[in-house]
PDB file of N, CA and C in Angstrom:
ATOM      1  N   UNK A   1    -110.555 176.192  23.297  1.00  0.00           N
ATOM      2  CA  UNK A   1    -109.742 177.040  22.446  1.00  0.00           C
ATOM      3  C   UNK A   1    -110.139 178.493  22.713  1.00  0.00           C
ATOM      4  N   UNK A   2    -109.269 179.418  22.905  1.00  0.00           N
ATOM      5  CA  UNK A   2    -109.779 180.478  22.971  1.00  0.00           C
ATOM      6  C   UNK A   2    -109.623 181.480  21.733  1.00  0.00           C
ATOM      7  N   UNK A   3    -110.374 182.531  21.813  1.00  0.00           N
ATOM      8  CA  UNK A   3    -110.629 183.350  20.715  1.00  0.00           C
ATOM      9  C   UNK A   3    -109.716 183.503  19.772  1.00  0.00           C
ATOM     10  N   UNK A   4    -108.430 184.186  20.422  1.00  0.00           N
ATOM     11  CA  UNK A   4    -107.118 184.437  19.245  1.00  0.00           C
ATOM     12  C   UNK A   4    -106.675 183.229  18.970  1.00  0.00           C
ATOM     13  N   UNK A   5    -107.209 181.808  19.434  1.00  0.00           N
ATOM     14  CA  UNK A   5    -106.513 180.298  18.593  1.00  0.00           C
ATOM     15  C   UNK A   5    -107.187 180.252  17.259  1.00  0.00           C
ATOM     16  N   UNK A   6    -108.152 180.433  17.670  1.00  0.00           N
ATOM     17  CA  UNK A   6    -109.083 180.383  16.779  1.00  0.00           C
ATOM     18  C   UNK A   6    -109.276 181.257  15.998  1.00  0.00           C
ATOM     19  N   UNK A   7    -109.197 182.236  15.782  1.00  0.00           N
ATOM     20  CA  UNK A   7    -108.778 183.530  14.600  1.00  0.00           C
ATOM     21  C   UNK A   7    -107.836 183.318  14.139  1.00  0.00           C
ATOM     22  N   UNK A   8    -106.454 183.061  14.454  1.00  0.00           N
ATOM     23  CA  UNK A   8    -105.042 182.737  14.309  1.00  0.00           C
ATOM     24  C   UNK A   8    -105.471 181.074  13.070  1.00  0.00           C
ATOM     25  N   UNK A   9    -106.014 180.361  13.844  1.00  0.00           N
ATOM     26  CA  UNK A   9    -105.820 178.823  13.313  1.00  0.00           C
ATOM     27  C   UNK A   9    -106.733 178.876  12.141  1.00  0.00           C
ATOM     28  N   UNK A  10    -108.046 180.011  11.718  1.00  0.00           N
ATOM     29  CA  UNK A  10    -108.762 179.697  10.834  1.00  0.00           C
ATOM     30  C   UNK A  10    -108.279 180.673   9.352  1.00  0.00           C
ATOM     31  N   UNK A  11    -107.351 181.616  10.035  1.00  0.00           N
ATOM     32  CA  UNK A  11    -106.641 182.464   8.947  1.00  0.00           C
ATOM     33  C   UNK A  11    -105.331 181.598   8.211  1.00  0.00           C
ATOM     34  N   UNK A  12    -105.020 180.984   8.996  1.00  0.00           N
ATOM     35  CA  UNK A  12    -103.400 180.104   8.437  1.00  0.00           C
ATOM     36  C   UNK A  12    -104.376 178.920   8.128  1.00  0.00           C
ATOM     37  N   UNK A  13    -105.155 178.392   7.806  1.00  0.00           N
ATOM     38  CA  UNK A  13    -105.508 177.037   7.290  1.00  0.00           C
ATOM     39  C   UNK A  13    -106.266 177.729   6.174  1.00  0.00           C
ATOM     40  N   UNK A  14    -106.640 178.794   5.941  1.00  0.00           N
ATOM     41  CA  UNK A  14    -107.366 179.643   4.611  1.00  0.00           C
ATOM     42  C   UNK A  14    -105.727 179.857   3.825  1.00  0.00           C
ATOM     43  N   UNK A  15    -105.262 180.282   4.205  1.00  0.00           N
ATOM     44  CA  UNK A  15    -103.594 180.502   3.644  1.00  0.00           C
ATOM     45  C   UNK A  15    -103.047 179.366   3.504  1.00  0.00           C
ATOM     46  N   UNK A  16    -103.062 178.221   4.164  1.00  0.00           N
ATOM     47  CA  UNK A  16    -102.441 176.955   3.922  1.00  0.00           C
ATOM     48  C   UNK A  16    -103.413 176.201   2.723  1.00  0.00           C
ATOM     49  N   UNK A  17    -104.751 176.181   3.057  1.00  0.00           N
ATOM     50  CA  UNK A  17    -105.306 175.708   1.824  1.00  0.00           C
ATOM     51  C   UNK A  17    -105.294 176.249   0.468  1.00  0.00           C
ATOM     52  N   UNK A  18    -105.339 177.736   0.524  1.00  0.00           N
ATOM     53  CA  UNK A  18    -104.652 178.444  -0.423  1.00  0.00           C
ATOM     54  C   UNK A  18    -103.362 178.311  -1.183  1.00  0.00           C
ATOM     55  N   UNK A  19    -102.507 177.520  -0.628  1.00  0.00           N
ATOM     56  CA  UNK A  19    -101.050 177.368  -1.174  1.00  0.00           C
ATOM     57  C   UNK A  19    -101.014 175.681  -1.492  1.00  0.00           C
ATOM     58  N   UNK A  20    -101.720 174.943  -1.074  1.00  0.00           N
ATOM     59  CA  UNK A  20    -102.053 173.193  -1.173  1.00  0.00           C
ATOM     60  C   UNK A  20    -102.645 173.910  -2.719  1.00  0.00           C
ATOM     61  N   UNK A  21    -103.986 174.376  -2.873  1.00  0.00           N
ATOM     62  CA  UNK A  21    -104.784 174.502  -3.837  1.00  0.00           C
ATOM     63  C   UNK A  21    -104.101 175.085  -5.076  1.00  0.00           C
ATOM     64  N   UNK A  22    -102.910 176.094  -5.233  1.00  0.00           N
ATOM     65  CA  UNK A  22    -101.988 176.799  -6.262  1.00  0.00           C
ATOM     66  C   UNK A  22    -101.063 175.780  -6.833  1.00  0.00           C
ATOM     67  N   UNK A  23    -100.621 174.814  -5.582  1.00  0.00           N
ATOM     68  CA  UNK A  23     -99.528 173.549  -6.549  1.00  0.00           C
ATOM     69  C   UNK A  23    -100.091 172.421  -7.455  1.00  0.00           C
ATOM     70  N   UNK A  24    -101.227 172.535  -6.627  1.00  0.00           N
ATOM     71  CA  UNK A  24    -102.329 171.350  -7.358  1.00  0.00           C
ATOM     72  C   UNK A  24    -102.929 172.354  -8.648  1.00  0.00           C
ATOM     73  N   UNK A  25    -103.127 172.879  -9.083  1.00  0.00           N
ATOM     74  CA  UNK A  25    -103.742 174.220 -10.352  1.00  0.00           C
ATOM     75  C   UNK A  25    -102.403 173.887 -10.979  1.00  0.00           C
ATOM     76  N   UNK A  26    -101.397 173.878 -10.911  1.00  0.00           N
ATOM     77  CA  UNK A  26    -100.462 174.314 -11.619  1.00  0.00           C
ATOM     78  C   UNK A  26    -100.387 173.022 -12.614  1.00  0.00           C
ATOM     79  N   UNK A  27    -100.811 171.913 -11.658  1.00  0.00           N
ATOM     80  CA  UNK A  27    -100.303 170.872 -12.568  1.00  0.00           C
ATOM     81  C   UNK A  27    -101.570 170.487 -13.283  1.00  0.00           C
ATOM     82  N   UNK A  28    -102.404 171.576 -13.262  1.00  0.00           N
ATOM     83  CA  UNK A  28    -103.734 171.139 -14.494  1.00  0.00           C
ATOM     84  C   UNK A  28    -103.858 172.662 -15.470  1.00  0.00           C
ATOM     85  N   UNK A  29    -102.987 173.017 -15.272  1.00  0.00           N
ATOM     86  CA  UNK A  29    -102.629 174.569 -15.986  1.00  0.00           C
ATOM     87  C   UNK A  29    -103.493 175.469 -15.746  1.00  0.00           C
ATOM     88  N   UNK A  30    -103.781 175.555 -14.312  1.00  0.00           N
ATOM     89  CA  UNK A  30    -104.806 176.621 -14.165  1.00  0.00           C
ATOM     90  C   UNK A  30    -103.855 177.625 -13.007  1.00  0.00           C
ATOM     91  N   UNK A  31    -104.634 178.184 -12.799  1.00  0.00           N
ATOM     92  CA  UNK A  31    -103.814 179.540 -11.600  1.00  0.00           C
ATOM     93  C   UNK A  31    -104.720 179.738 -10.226  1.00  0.00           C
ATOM     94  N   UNK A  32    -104.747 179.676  -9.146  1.00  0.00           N
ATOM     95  CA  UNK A  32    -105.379 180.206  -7.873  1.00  0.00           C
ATOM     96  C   UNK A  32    -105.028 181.017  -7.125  1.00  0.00           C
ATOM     97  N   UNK A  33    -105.819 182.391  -7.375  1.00  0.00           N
ATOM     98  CA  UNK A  33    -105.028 184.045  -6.693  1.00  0.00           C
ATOM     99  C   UNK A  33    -104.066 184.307  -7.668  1.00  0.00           C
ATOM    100  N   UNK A  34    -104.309 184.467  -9.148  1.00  0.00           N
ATOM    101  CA  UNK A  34    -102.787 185.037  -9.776  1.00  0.00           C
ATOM    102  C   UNK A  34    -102.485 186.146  -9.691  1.00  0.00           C
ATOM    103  N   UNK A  35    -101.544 186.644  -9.455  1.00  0.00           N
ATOM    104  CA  UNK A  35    -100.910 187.904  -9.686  1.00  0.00           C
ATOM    105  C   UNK A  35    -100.800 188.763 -10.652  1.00  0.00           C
ATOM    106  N   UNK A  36    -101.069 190.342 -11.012  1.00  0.00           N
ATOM    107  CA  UNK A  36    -100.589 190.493 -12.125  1.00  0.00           C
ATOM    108  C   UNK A  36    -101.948 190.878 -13.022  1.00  0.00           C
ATOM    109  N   UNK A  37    -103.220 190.845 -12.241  1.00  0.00           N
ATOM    110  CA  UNK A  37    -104.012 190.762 -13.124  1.00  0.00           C
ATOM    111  C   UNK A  37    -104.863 192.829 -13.151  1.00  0.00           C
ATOM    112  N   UNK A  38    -105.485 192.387 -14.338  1.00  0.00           N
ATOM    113  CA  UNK A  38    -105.972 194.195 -14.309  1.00  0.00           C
ATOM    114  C   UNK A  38    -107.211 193.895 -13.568  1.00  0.00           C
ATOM    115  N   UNK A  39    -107.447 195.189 -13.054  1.00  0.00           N
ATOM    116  CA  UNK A  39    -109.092 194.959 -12.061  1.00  0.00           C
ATOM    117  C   UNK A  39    -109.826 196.625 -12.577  1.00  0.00           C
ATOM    118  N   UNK A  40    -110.961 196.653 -12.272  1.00  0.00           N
ATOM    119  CA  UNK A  40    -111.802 197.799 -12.243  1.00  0.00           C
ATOM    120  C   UNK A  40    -112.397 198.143 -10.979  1.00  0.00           C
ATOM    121  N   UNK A  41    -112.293 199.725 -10.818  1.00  0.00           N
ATOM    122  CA  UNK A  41    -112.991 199.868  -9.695  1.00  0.00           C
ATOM    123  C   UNK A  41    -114.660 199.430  -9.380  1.00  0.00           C
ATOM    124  N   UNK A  42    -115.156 199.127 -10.524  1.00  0.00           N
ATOM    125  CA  UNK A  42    -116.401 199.256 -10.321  1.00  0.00           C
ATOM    126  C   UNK A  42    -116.955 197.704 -10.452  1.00  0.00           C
ATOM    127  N   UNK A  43    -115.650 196.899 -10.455  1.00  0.00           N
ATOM    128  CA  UNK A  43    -116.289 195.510 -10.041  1.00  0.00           C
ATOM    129  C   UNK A  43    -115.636 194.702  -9.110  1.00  0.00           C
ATOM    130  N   UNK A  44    -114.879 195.712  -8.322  1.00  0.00           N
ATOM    131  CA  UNK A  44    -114.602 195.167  -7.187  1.00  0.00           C
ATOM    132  C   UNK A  44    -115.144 195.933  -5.544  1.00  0.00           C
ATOM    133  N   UNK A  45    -115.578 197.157  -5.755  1.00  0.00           N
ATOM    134  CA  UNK A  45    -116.336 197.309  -4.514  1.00  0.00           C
ATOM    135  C   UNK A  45    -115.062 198.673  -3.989  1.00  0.00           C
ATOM    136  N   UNK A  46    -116.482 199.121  -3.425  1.00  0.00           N
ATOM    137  CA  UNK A  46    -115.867 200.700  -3.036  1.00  0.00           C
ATOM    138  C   UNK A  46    -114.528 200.254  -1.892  1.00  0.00           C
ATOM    139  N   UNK A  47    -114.549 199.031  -0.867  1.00  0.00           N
ATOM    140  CA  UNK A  47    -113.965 199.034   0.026  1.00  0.00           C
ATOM    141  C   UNK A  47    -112.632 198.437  -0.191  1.00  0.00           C
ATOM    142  N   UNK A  48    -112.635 198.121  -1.824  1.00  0.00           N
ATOM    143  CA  UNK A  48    -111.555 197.146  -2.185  1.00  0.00           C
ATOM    144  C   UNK A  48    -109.999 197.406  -1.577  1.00  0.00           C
ATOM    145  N   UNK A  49    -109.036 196.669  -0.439  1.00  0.00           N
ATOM    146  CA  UNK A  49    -107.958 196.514  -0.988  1.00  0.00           C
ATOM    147  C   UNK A  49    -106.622 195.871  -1.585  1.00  0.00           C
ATOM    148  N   UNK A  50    -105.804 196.180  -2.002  1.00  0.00           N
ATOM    149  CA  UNK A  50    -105.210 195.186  -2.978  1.00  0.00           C
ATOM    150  C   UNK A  50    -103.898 196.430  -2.708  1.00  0.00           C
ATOM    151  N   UNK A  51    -102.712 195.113  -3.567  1.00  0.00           N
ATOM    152  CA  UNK A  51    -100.940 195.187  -3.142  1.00  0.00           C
ATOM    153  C   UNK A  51    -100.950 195.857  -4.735  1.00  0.00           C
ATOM    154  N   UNK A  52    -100.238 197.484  -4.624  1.00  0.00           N
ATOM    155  CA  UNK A  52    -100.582 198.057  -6.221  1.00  0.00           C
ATOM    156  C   UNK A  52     -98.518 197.472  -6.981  1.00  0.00           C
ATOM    157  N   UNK A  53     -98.001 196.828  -6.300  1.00  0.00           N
ATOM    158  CA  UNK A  53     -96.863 195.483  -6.347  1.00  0.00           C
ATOM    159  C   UNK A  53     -97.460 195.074  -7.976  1.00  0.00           C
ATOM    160  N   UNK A  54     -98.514 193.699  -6.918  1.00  0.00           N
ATOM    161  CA  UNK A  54     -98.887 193.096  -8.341  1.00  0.00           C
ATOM    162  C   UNK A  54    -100.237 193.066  -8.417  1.00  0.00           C
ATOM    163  N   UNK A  55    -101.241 193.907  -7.860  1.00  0.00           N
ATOM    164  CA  UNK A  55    -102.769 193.809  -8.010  1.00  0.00           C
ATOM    165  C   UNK A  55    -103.298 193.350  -7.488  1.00  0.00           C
ATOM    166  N   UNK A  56    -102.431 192.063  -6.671  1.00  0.00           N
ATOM    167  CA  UNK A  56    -103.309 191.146  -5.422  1.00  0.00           C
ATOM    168  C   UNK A  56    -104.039 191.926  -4.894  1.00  0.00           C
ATOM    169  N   UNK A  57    -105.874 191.619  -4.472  1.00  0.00           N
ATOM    170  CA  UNK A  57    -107.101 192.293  -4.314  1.00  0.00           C
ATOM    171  C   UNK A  57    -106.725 191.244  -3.079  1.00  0.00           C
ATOM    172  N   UNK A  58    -106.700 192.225  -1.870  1.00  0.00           N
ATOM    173  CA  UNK A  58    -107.026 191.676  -0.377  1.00  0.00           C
ATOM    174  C   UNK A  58    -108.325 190.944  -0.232  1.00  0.00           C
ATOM    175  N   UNK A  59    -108.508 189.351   0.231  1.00  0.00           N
ATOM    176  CA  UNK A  59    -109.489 188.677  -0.037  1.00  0.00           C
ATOM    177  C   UNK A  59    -110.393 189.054   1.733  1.00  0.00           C
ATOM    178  N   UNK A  60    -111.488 189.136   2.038  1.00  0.00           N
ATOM    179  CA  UNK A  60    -112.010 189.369   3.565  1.00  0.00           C
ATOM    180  C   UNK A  60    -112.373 187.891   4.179  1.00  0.00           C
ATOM    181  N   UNK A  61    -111.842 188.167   5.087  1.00  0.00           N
ATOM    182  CA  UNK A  61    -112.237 187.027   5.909  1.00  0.00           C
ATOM    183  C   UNK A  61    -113.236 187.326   6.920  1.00  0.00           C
ATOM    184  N   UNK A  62    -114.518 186.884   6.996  1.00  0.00           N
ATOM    185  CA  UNK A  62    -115.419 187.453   7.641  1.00  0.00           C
ATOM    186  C   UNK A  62    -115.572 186.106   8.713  1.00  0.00           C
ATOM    187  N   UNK A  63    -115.464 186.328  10.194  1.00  0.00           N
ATOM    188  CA  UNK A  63    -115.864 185.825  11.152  1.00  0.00           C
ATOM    189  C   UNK A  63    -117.378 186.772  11.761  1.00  0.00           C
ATOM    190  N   UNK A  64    -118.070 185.644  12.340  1.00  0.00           N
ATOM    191  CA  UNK A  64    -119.340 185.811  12.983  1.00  0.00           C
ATOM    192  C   UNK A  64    -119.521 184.685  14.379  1.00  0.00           C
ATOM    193  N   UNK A  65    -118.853 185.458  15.348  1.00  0.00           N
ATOM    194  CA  UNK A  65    -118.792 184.214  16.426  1.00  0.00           C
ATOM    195  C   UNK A  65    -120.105 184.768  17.321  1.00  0.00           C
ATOM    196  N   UNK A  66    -120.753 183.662  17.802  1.00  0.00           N
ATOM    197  CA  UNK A  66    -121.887 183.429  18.828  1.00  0.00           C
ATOM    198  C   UNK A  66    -120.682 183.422  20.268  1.00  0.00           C
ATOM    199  N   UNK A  67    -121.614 184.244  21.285  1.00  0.00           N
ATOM    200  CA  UNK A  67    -120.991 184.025  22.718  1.00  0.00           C
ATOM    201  C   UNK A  67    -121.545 183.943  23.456  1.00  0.00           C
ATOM    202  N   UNK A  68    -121.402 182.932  24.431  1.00  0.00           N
ATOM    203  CA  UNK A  68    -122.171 182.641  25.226  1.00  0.00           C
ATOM    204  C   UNK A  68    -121.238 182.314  26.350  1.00  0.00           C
ATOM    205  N   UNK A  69    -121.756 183.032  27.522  1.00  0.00           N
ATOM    206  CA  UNK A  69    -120.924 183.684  28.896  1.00  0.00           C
ATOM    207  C   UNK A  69    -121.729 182.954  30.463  1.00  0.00           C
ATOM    208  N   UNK A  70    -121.286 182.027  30.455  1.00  0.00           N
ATOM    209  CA  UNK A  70    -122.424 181.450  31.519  1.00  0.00           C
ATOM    210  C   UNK A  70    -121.698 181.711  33.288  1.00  0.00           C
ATOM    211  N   UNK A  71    -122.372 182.530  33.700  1.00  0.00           N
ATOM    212  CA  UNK A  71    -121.883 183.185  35.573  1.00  0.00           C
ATOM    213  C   UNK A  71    -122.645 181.847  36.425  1.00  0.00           C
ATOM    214  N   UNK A  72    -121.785 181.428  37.005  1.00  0.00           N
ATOM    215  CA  UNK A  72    -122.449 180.568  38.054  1.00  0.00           C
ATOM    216  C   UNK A  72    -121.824 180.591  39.492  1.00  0.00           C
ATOM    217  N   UNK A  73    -122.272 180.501  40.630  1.00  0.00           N
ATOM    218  CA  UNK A  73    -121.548 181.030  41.881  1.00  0.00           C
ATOM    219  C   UNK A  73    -120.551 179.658  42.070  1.00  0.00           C
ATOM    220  N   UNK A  74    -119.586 180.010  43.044  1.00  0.00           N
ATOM    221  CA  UNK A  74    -118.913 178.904  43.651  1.00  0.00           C
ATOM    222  C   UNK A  74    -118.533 178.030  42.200  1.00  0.00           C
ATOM    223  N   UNK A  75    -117.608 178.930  41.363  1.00  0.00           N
ATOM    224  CA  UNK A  75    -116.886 178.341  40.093  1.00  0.00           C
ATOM    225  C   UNK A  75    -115.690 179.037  39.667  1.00  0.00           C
ATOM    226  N   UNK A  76    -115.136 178.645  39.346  1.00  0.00           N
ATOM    227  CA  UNK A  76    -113.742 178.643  38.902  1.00  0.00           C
ATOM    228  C   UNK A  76    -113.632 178.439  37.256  1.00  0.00           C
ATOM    229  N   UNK A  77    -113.705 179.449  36.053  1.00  0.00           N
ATOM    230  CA  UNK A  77    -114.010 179.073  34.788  1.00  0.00           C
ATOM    231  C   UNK A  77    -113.372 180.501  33.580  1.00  0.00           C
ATOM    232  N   UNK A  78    -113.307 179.885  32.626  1.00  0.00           N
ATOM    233  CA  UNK A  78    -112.946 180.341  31.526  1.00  0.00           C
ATOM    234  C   UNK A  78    -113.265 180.787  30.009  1.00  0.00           C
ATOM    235  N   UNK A  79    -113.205 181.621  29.279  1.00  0.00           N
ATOM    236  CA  UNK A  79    -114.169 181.626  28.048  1.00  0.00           C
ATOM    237  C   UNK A  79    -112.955 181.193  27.135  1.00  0.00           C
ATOM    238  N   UNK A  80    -113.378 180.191  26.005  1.00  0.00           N
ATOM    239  CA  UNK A  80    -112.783 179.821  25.011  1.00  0.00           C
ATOM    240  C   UNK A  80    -113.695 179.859  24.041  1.00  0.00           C
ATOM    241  N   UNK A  81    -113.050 178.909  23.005  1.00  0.00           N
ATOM    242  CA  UNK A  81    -114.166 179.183  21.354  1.00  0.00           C
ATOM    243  C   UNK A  81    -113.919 177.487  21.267  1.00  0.00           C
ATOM    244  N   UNK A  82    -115.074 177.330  20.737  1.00  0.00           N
ATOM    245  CA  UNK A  82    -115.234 176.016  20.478  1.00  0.00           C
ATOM    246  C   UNK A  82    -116.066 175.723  18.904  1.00  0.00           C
ATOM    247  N   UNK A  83    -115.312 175.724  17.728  1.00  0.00           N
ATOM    248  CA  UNK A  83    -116.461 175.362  16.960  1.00  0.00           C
ATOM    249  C   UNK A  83    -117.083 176.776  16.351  1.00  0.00           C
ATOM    250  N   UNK A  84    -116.375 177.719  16.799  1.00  0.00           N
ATOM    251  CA  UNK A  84    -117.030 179.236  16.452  1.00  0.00           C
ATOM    252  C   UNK A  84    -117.816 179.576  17.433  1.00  0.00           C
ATOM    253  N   UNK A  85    -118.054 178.721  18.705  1.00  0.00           N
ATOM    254  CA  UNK A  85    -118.904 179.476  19.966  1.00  0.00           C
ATOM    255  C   UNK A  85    -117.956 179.524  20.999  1.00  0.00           C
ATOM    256  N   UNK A  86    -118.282 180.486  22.051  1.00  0.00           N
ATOM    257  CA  UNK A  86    -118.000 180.366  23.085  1.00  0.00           C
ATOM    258  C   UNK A  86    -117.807 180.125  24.191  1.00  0.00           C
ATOM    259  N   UNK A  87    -117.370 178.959  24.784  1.00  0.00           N
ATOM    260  CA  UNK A  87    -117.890 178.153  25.806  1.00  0.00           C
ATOM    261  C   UNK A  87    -117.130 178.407  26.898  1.00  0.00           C
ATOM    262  N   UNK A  88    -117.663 178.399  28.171  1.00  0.00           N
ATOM    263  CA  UNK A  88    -117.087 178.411  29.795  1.00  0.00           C
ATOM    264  C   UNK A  88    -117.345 177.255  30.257  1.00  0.00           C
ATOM    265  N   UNK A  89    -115.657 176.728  31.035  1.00  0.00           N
ATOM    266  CA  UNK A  89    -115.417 175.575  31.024  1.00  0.00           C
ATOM    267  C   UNK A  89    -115.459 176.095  32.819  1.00  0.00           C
ATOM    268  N   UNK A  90    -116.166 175.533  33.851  1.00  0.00           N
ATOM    269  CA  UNK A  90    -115.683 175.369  35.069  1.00  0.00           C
ATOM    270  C   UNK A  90    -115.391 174.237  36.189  1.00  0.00           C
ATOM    271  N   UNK A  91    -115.341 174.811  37.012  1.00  0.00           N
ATOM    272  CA  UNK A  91    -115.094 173.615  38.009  1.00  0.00           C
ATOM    273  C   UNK A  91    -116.159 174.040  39.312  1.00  0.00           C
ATOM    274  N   UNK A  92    -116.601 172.948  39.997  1.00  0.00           N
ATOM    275  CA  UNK A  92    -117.282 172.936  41.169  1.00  0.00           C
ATOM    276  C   UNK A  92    -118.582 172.666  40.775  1.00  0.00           C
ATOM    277  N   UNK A  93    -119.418 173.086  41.784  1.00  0.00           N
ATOM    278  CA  UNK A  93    -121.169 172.776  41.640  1.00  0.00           C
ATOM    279  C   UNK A  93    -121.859 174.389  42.013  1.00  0.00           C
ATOM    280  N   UNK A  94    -122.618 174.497  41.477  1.00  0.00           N
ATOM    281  CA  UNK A  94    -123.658 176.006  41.554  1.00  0.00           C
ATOM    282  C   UNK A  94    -125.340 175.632  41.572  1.00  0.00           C
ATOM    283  N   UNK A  95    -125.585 176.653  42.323  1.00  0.00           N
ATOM    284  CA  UNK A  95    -126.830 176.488  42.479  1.00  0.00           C
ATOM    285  C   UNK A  95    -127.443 177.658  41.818  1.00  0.00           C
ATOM    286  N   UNK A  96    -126.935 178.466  41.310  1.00  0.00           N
ATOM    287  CA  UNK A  96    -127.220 179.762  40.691  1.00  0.00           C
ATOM    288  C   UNK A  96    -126.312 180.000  39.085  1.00  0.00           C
ATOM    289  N   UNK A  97    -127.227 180.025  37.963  1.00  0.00           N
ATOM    290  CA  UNK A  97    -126.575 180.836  37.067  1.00  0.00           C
ATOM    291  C   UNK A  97    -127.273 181.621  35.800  1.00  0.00           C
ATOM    292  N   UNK A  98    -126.249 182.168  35.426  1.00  0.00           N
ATOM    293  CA  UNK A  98    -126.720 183.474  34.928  1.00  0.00           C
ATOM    294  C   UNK A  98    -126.071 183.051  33.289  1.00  0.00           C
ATOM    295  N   UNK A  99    -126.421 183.314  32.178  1.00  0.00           N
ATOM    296  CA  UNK A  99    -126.241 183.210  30.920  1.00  0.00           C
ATOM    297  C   UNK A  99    -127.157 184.379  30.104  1.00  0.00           C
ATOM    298  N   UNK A 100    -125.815 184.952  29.176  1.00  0.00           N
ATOM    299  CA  UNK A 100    -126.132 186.220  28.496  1.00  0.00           C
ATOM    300  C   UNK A 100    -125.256 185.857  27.230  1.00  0.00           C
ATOM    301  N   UNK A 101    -126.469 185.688  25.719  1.00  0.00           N
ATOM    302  CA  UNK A 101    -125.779 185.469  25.022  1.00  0.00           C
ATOM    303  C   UNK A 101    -125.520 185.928  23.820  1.00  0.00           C
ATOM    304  N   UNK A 102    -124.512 186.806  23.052  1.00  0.00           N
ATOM    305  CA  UNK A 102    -124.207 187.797  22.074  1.00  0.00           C
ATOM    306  C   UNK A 102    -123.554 187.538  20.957  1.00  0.00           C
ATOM    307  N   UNK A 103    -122.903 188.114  19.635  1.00  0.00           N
ATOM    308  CA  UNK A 103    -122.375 187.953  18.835  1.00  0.00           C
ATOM    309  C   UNK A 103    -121.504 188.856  18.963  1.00  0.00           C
ATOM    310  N   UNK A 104    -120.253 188.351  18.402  1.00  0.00           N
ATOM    311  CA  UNK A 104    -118.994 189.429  17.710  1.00  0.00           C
ATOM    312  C   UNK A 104    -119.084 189.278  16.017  1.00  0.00           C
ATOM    313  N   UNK A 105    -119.045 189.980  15.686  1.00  0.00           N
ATOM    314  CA  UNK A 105    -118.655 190.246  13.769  1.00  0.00           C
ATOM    315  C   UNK A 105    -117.304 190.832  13.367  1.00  0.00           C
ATOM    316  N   UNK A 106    -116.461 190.390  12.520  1.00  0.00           N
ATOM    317  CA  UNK A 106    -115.546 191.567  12.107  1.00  0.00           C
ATOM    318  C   UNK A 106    -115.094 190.617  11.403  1.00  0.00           C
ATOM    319  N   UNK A 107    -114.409 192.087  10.316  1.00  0.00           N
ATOM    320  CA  UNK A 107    -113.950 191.373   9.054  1.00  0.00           C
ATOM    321  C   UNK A 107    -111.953 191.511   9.557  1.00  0.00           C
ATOM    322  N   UNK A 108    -111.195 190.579   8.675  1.00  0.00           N
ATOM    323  CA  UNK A 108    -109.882 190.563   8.587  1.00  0.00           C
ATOM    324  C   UNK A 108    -109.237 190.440   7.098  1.00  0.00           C
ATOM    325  N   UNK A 109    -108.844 191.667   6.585  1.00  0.00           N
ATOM    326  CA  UNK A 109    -108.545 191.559   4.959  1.00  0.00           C
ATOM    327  C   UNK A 109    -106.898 190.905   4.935  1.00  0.00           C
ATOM    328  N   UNK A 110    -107.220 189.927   4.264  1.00  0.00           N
ATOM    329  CA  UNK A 110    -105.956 189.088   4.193  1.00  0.00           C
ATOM    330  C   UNK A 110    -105.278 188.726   2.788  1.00  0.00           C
ATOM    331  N   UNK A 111    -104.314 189.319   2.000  1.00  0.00           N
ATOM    332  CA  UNK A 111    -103.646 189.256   1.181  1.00  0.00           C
ATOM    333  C   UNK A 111    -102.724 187.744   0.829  1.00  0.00           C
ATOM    334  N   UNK A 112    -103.976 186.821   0.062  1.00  0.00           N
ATOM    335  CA  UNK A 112    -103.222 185.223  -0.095  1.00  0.00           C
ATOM    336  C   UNK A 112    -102.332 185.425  -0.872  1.00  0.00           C
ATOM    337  N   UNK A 113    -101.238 184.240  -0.953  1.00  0.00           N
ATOM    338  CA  UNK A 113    -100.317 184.545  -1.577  1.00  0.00           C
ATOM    339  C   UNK A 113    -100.499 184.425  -3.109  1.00  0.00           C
ATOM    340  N   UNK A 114     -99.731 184.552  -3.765  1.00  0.00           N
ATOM    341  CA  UNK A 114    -100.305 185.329  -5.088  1.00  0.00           C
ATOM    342  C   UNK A 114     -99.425 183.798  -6.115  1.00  0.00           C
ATOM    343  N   UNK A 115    -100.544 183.432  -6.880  1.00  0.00           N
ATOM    344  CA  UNK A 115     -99.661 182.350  -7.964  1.00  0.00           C
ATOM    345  C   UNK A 115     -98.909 183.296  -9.398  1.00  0.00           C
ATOM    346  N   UNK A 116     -98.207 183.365  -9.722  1.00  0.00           N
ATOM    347  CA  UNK A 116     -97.577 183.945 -10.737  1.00  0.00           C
ATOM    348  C   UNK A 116     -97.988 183.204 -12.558  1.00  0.00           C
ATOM    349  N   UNK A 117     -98.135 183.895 -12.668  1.00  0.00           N
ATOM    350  CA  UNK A 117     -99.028 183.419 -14.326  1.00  0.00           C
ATOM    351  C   UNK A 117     -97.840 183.817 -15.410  1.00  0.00           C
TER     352      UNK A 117
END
């Protein structure tokens, strides 16, 4: 899998479980992400943002992927994500290789959809 599957596939299954989890609340009279609600600056964080619509507070999605980049001669190969790491898939045989291995961090503020109260 490579990187953007995997950013892409772990943001829409946070949003899909998010919208499974609001129909199921509803039918025990509760709410998940409601809309509509009052907030304070000082208990949500200097970086807060949110839809001034209906108050929806942008929730962060924080990824922390491990990478690991393996060079080997006489190969033919690719970086994907596997699992939140990075793996190189090749072809052939090497007698030489080289592995250097790092992190990426970054946040993605993502506005779930909002249950109505």
């Amino acid at each position: 899998m490579e990187l953007k599957e995997f950013i892409s596939q772990s943001i829409i299954s946070i949003i899909e479980g998010v919208t499974v989890a609001q129909k199921e609340a509803l039918n025990h009279g509760a709410h998940v992400n409601p809309t509509g609600l009052m907030r304070t600056i000082r208990n949500i964080g200097e970086n807060a943002i949110w839809n001034n619509n209906d108050n929806n507070i942008a929730q962060t999605v924080r990824f922390d992927v491990a990478v690991t980049v393996e060079e080997e001669t006489a190969t033919a190969g690719k970086i994907g994500v596997v699992s939140g790491l990075f793996n190189l898939g090749s072809s052939g045989k090497s007698e030489e290789k080289h592995v250097a291995i790092s992190r990426i961090q970054f946040n993605v503020p993502v506005l779930l959809p909002g249950s109505r109260v």
